[in-house]
Structures are given as structure tokens and as C-alpha cells.
PDB file of N, CA and C in Angstrom:
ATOM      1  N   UNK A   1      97.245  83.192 102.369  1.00  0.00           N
ATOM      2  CA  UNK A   1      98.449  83.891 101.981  1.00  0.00           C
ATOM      3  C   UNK A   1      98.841  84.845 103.106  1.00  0.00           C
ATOM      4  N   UNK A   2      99.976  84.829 103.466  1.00  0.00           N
ATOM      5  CA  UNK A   2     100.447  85.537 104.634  1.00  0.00           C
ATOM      6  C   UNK A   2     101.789  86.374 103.761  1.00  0.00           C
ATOM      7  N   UNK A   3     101.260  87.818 104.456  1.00  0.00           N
ATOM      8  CA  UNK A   3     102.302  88.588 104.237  1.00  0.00           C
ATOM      9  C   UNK A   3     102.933  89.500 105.183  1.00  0.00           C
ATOM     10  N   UNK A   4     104.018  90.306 105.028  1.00  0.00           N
ATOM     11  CA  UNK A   4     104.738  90.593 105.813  1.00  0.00           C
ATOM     12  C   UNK A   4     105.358  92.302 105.353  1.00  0.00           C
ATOM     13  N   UNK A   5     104.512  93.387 105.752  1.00  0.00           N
ATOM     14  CA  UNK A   5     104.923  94.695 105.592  1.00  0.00           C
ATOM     15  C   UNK A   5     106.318  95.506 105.623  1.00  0.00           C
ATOM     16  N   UNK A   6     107.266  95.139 104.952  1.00  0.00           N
ATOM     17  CA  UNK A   6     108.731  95.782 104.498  1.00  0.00           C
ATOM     18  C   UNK A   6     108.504  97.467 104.738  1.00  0.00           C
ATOM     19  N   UNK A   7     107.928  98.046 103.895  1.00  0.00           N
ATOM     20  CA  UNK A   7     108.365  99.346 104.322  1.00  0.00           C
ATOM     21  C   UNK A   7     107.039  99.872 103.695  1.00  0.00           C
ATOM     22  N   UNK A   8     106.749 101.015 104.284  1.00  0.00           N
ATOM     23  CA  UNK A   8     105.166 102.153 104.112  1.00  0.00           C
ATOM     24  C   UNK A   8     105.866 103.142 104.208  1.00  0.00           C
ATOM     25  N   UNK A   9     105.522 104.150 103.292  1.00  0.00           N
ATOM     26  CA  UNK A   9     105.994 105.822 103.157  1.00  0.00           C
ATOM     27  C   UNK A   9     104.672 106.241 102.937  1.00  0.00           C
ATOM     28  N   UNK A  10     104.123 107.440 103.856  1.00  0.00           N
ATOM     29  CA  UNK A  10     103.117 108.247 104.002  1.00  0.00           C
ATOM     30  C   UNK A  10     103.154 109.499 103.968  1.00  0.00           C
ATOM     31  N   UNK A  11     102.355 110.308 102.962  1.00  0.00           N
ATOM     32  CA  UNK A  11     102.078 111.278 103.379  1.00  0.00           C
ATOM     33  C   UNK A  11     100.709 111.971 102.874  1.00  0.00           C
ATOM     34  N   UNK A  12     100.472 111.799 104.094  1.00  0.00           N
ATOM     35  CA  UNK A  12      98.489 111.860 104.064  1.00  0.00           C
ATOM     36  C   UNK A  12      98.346 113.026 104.088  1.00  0.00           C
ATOM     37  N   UNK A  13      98.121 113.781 102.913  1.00  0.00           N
ATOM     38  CA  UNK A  13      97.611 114.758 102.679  1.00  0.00           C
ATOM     39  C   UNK A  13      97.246 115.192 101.375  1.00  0.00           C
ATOM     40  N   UNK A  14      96.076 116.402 100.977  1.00  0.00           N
ATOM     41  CA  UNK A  14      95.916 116.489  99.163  1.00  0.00           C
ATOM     42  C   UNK A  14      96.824 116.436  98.547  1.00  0.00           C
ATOM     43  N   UNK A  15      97.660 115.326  97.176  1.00  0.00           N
ATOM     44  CA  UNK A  15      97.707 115.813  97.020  1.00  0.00           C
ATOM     45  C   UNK A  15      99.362 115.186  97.355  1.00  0.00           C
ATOM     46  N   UNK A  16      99.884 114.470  98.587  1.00  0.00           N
ATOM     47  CA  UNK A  16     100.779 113.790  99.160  1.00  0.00           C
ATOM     48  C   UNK A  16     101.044 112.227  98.293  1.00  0.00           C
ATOM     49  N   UNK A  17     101.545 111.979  98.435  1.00  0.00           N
ATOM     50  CA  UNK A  17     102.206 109.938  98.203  1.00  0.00           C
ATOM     51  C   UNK A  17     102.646 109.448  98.921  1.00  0.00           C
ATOM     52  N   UNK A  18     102.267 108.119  98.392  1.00  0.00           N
ATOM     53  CA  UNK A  18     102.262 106.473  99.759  1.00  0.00           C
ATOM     54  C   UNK A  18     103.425 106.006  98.632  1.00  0.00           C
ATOM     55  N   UNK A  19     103.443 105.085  99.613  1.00  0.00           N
ATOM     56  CA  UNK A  19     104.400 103.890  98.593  1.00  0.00           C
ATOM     57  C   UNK A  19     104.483 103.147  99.825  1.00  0.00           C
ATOM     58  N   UNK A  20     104.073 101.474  99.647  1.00  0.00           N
ATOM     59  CA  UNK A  20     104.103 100.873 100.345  1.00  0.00           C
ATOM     60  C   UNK A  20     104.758  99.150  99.796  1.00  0.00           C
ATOM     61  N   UNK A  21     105.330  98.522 100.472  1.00  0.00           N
ATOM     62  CA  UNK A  21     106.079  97.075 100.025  1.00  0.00           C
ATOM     63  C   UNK A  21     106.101  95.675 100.731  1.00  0.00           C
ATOM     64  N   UNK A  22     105.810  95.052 100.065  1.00  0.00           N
ATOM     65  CA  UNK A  22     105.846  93.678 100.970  1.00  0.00           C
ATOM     66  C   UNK A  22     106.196  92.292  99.631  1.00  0.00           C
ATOM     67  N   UNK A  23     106.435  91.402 100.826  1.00  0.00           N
ATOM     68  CA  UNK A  23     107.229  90.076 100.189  1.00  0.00           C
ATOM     69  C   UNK A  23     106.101  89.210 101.038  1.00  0.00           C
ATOM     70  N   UNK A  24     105.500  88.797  99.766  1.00  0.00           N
ATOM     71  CA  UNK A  24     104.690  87.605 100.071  1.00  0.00           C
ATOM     72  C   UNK A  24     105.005  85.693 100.391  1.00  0.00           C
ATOM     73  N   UNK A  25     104.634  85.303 101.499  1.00  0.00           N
ATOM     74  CA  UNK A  25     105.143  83.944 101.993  1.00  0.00           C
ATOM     75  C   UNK A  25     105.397  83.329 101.018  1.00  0.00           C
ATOM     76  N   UNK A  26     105.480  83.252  99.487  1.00  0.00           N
ATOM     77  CA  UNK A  26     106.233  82.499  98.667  1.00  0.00           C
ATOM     78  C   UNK A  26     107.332  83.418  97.962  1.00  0.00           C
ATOM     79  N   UNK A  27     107.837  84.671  98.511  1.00  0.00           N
ATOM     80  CA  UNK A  27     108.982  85.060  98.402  1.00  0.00           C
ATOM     81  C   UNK A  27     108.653  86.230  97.274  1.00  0.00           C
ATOM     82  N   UNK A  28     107.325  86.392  97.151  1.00  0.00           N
ATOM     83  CA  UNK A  28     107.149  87.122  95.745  1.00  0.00           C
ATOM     84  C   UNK A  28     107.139  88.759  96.243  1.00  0.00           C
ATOM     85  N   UNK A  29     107.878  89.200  95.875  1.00  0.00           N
ATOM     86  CA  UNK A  29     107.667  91.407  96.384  1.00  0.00           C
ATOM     87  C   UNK A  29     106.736  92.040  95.880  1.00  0.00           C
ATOM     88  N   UNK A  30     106.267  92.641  95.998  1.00  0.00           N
ATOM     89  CA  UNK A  30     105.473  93.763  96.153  1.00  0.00           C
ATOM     90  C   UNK A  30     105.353  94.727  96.288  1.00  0.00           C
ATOM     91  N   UNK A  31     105.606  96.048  95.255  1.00  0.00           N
ATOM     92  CA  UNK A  31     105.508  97.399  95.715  1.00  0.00           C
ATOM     93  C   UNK A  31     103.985  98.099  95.235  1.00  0.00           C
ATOM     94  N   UNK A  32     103.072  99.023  95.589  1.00  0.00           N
ATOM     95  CA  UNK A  32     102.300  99.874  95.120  1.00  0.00           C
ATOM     96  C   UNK A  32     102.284 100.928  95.553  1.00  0.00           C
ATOM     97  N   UNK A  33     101.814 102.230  95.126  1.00  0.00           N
ATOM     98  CA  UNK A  33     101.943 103.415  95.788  1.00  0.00           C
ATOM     99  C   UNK A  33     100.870 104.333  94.426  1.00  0.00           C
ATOM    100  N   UNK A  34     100.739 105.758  95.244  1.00  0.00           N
ATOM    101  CA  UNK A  34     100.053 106.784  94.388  1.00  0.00           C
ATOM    102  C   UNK A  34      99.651 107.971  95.395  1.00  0.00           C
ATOM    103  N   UNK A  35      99.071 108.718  94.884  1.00  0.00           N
ATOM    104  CA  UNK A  35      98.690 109.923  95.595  1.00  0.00           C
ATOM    105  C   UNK A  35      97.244 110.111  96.085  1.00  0.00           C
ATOM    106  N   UNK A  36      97.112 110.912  97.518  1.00  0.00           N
ATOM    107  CA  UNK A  36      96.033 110.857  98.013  1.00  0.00           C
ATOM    108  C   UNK A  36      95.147 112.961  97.314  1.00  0.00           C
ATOM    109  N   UNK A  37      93.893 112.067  96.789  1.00  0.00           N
ATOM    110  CA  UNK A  37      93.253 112.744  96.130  1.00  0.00           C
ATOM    111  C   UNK A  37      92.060 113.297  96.624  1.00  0.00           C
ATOM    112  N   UNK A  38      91.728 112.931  98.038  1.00  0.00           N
ATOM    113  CA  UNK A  38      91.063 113.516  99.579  1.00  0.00           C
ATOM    114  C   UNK A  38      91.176 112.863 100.610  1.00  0.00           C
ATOM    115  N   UNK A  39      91.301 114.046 101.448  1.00  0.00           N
ATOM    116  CA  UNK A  39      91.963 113.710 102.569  1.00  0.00           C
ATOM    117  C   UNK A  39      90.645 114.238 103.741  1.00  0.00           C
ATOM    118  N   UNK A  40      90.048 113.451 104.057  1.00  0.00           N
ATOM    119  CA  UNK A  40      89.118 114.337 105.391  1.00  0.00           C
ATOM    120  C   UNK A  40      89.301 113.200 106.639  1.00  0.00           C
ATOM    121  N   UNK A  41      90.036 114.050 107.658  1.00  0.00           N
ATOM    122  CA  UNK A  41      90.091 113.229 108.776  1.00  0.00           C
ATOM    123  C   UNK A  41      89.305 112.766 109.512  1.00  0.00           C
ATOM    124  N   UNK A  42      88.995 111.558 109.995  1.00  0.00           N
ATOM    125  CA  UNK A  42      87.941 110.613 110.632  1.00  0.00           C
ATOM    126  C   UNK A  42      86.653 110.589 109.659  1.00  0.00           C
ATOM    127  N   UNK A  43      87.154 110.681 108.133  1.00  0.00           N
ATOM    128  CA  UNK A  43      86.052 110.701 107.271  1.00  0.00           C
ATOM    129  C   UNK A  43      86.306 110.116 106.114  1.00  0.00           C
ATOM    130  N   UNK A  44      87.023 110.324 105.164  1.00  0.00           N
ATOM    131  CA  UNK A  44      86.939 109.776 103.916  1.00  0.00           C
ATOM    132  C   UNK A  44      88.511 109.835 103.704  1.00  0.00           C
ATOM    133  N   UNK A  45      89.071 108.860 102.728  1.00  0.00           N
ATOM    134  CA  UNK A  45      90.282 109.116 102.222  1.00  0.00           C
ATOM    135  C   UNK A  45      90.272 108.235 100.596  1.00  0.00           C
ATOM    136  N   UNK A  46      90.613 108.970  99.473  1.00  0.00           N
ATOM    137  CA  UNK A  46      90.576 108.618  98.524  1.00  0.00           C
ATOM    138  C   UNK A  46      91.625 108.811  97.882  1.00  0.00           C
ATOM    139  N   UNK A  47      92.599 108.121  97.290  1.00  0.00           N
ATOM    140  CA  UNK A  47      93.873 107.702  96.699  1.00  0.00           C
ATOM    141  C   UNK A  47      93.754 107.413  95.704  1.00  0.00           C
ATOM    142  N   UNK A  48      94.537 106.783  94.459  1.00  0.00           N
ATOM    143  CA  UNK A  48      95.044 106.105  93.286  1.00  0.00           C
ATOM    144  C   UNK A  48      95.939 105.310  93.593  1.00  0.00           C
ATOM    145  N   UNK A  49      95.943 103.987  93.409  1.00  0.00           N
ATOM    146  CA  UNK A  49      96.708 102.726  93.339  1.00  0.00           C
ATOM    147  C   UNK A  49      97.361 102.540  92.087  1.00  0.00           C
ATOM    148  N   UNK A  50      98.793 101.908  92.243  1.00  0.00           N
ATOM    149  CA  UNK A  50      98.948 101.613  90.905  1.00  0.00           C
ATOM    150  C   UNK A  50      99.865 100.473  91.270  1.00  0.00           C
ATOM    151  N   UNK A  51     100.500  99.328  90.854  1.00  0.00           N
ATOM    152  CA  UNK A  51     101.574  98.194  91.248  1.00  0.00           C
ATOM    153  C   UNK A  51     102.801  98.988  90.502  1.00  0.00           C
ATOM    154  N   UNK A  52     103.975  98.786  91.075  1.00  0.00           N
ATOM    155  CA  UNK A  52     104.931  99.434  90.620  1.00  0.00           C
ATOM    156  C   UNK A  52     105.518  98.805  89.396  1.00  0.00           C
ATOM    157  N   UNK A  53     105.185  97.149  88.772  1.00  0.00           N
ATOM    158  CA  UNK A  53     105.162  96.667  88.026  1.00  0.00           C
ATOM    159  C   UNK A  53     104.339  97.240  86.479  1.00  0.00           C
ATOM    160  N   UNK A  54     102.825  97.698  86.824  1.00  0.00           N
ATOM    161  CA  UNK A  54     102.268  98.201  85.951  1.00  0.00           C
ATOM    162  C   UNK A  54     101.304  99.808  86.624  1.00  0.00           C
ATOM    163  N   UNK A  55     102.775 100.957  85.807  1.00  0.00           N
ATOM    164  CA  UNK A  55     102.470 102.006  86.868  1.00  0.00           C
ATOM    165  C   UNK A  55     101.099 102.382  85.770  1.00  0.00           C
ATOM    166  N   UNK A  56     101.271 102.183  84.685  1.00  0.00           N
ATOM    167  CA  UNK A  56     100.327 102.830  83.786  1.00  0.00           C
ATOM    168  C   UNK A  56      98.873 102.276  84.123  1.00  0.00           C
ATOM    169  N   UNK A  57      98.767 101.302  84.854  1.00  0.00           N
ATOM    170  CA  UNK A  57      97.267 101.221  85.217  1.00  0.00           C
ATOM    171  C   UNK A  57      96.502 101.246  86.550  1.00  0.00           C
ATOM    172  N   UNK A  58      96.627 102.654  86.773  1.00  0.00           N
ATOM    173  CA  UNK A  58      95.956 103.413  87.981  1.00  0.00           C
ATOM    174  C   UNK A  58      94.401 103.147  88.142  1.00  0.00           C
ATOM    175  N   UNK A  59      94.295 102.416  89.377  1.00  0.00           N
ATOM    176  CA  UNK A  59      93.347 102.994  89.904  1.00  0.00           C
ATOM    177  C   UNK A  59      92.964 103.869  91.178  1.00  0.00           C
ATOM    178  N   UNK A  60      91.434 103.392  91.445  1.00  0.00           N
ATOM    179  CA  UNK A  60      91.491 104.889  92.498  1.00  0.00           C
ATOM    180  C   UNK A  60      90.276 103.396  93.482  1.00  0.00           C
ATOM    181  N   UNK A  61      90.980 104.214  95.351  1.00  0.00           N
ATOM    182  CA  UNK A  61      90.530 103.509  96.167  1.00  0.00           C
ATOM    183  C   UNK A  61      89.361 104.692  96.875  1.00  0.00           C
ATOM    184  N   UNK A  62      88.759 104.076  97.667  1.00  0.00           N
ATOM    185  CA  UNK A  62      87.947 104.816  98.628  1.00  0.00           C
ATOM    186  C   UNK A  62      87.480 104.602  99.196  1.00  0.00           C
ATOM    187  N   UNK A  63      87.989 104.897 100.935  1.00  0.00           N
ATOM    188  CA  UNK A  63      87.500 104.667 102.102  1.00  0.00           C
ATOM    189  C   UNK A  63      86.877 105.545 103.005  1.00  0.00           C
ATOM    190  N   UNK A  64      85.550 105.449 103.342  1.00  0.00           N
ATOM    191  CA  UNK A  64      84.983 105.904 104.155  1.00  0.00           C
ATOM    192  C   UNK A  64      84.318 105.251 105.485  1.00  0.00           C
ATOM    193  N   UNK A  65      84.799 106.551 106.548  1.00  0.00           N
ATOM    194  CA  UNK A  65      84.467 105.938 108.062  1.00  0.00           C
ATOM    195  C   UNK A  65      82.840 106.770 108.750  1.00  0.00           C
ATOM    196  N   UNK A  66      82.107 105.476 109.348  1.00  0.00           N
ATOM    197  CA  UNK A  66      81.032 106.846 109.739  1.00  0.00           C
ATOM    198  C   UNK A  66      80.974 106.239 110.855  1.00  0.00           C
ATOM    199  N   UNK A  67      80.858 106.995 111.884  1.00  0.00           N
ATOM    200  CA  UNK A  67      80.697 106.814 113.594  1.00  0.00           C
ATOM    201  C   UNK A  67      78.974 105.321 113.223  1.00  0.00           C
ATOM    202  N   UNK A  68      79.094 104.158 114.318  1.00  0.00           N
ATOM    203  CA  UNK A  68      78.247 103.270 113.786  1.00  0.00           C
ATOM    204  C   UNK A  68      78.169 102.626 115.439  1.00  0.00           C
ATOM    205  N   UNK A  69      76.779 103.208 116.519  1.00  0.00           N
ATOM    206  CA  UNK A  69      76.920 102.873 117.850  1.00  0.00           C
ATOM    207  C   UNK A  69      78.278 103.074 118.490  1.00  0.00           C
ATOM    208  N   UNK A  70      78.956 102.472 119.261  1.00  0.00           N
ATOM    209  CA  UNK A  70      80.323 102.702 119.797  1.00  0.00           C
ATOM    210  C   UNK A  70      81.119 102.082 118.871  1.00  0.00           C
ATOM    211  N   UNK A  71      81.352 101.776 117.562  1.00  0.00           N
ATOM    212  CA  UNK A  71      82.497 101.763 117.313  1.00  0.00           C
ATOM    213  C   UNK A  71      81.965 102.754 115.480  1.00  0.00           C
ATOM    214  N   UNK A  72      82.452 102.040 114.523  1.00  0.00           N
ATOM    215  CA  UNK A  72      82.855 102.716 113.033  1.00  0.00           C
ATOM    216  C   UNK A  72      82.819 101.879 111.941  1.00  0.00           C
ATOM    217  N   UNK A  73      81.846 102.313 110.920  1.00  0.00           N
ATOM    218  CA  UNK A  73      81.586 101.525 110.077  1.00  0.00           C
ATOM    219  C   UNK A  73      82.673 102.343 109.290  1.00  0.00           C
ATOM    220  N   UNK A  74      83.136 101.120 108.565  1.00  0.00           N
ATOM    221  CA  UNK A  74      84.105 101.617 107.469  1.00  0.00           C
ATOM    222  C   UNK A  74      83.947 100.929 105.981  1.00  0.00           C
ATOM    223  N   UNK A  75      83.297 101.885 105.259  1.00  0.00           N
ATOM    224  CA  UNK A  75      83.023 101.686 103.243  1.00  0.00           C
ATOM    225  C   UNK A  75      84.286 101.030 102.629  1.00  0.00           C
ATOM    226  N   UNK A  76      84.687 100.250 101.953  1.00  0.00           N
ATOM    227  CA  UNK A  76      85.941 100.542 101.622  1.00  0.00           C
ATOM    228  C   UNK A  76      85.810 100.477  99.944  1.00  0.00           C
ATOM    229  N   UNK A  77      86.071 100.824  98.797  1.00  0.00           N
ATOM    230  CA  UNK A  77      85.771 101.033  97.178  1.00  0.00           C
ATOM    231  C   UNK A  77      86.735 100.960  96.337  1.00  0.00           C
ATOM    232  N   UNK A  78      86.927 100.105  95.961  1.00  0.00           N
ATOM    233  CA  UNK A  78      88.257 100.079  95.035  1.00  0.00           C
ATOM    234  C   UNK A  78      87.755  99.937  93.611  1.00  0.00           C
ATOM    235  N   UNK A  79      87.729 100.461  92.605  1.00  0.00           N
ATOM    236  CA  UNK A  79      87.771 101.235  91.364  1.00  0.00           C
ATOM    237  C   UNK A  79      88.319 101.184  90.192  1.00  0.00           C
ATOM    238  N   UNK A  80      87.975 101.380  88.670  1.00  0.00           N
ATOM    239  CA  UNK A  80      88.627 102.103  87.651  1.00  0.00           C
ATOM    240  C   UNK A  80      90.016 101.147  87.168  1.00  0.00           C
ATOM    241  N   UNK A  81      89.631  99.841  87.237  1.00  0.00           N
ATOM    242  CA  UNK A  81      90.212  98.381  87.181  1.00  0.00           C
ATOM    243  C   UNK A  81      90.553  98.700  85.400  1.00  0.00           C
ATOM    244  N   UNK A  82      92.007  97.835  85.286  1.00  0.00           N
ATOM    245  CA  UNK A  82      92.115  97.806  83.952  1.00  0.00           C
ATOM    246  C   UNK A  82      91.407  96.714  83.011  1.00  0.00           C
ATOM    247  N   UNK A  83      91.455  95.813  84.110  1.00  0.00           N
ATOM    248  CA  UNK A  83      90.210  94.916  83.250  1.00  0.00           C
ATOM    249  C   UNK A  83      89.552  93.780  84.741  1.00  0.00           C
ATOM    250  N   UNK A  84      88.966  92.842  84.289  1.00  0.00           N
ATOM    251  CA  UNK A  84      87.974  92.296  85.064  1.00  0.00           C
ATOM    252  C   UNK A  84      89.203  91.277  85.525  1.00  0.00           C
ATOM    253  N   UNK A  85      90.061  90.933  85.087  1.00  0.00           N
ATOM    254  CA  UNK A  85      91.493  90.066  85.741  1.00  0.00           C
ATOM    255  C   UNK A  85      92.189  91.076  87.182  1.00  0.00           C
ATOM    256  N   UNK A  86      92.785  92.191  86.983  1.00  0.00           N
ATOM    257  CA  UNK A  86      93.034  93.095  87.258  1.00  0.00           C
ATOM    258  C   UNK A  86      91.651  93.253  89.082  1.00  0.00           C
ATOM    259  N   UNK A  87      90.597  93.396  88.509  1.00  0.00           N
ATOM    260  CA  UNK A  87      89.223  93.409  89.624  1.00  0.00           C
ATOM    261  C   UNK A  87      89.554  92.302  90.369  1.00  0.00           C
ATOM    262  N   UNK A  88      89.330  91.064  90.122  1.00  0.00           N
ATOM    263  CA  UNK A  88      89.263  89.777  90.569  1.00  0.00           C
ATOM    264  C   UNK A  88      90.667  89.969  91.336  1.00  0.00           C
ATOM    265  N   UNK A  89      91.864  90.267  90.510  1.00  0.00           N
ATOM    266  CA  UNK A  89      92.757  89.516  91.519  1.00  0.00           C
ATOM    267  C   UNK A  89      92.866  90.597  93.023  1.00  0.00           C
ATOM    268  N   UNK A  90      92.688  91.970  93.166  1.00  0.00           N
ATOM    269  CA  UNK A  90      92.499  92.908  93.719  1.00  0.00           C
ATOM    270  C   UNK A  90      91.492  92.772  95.532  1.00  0.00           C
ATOM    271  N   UNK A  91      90.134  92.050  94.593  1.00  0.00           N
ATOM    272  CA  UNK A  91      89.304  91.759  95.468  1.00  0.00           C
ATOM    273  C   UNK A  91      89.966  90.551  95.983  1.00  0.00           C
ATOM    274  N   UNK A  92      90.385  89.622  95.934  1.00  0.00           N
ATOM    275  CA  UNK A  92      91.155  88.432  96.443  1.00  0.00           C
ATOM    276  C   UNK A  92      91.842  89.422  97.643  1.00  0.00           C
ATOM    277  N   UNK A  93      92.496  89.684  97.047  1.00  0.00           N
ATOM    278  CA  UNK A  93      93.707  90.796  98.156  1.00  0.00           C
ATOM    279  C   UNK A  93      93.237  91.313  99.229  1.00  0.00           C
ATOM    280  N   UNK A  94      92.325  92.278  98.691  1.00  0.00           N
ATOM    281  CA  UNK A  94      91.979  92.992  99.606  1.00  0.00           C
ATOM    282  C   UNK A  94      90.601  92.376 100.729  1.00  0.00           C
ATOM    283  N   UNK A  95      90.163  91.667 100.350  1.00  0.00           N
ATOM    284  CA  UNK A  95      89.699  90.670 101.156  1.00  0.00           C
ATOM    285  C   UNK A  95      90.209  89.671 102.336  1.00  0.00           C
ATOM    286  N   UNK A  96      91.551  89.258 101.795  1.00  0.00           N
ATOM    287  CA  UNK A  96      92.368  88.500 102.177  1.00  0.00           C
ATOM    288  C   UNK A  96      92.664  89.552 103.794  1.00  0.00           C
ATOM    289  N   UNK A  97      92.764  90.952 103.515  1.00  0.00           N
ATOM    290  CA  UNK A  97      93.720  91.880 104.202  1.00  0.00           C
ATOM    291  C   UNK A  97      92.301  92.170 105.051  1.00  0.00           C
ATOM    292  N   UNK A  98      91.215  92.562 104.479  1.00  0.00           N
ATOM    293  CA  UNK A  98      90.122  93.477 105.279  1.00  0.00           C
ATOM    294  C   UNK A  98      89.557  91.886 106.685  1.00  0.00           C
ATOM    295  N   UNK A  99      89.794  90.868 106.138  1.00  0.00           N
ATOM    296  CA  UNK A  99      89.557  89.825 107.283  1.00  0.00           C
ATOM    297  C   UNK A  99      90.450  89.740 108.566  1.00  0.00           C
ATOM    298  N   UNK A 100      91.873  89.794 108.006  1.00  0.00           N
ATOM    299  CA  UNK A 100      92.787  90.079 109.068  1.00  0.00           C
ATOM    300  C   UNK A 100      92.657  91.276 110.135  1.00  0.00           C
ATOM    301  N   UNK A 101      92.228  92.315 109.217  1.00  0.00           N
ATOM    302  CA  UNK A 101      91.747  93.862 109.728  1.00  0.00           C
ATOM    303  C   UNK A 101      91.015  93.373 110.753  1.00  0.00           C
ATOM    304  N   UNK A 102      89.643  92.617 110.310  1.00  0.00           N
ATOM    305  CA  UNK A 102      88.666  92.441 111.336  1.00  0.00           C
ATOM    306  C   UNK A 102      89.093  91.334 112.504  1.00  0.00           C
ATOM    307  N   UNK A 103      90.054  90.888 112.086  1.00  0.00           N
ATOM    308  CA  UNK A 103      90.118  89.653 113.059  1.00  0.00           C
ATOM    309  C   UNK A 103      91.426  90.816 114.740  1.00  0.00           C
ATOM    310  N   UNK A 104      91.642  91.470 113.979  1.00  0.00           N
ATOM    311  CA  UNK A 104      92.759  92.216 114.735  1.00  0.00           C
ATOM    312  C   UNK A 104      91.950  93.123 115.693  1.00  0.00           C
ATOM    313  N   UNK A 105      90.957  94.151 114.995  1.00  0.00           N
ATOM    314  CA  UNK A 105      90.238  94.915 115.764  1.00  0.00           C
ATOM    315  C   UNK A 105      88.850  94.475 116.926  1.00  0.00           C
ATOM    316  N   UNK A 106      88.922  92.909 116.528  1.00  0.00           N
ATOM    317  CA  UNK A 106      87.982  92.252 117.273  1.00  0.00           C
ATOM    318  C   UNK A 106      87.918  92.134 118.530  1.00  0.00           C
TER     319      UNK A 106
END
């Protein structure tokens, strides 16, 4: 699945909101967004996700970076799922995205 980043609104700080959008290669959109709930630079960042489709079921992400030889190991935790459908399709995603990540920073 290939997608294509429309628009990101940031503001990284306690406490701040994202909102981010994309249209997936079969034409399908995509909005999610929520607020960042810690903020430590070159360290941790922990948010709430929600699809703008179903705002009522928030969850919460969490990424952490730790210096790892010359480069950075990075945790990543996604959370507080409305149900095990909800988990599954999430981890698909974000899998899908954290491979590209690695294939980019390689």
C-alpha cells in the first residue's frame, strides 16, 4: 500500500496538536490527529491518536529514542486500542510505514 502525505499540522509541544492527512493509492483519505502529552527532545514523545472518522476512540502512541553506537534506537508503542480489530488493523499500518522509515534511513 502506497501512500502519499497531503497535509501535517504540528505543534510539538505539552499539550500542542497534530493533525495529519493522506489519500491512500486506492483513493481512500485519511485524516488523524490529537495532542502531544510529552514532549522531551531527542527523547520521548507521547501523543493520543484518534481517526477523524472515529474521534471517540483515542488512543495513545509512544516513541522513544536512545543514542544506540553511532546511530539511535527508536521504541515505538502504540496503545489503549478500542478493540483487537482496531490493534490489528493499526499494526498493519504502522508497520507498513516503520519499513519504509527503515528503508529511507538506510
Amino acid at each position: 500500500m502506497n501512500t502519499a502525505t497531503l497535509q501535517a499540522e504540528l505543534d510539538v509541544r505539552l499539550g500542542g496538536r497534530y493533525r495529519i492527512s493522506f489519500i491512500r493509492d486506492d483513493g481512500e483519505y485519511f485524516e488523524a490527529g490529537g495532542h502531544y502529552r510529552e514532549v522531551v527532545p531527542n527523547e520521548l514523545l507521547v501523543f493520543t491518536w484518534a481517526w477523524h472518522s472515529t474521534p471517540e476512540r483515542e488512543s495513545l502512541v509512544t516513541i522513544s529514542l536512545k543514542p544506540d553506537g553511532a546511530g539511535t534506537l527508536m521504541v515505538f508503542h502504540h496503545a489503549q486500542f478500542f478493540d483487537e480489530t482496531a490493534r490489528d488493523n493499526h499494526e498493519r499500518g504502522w508497520s507498513s510505514f516503520l519499513d519504509k522509515l527503515d528503508a529511507f534511513v538506510a
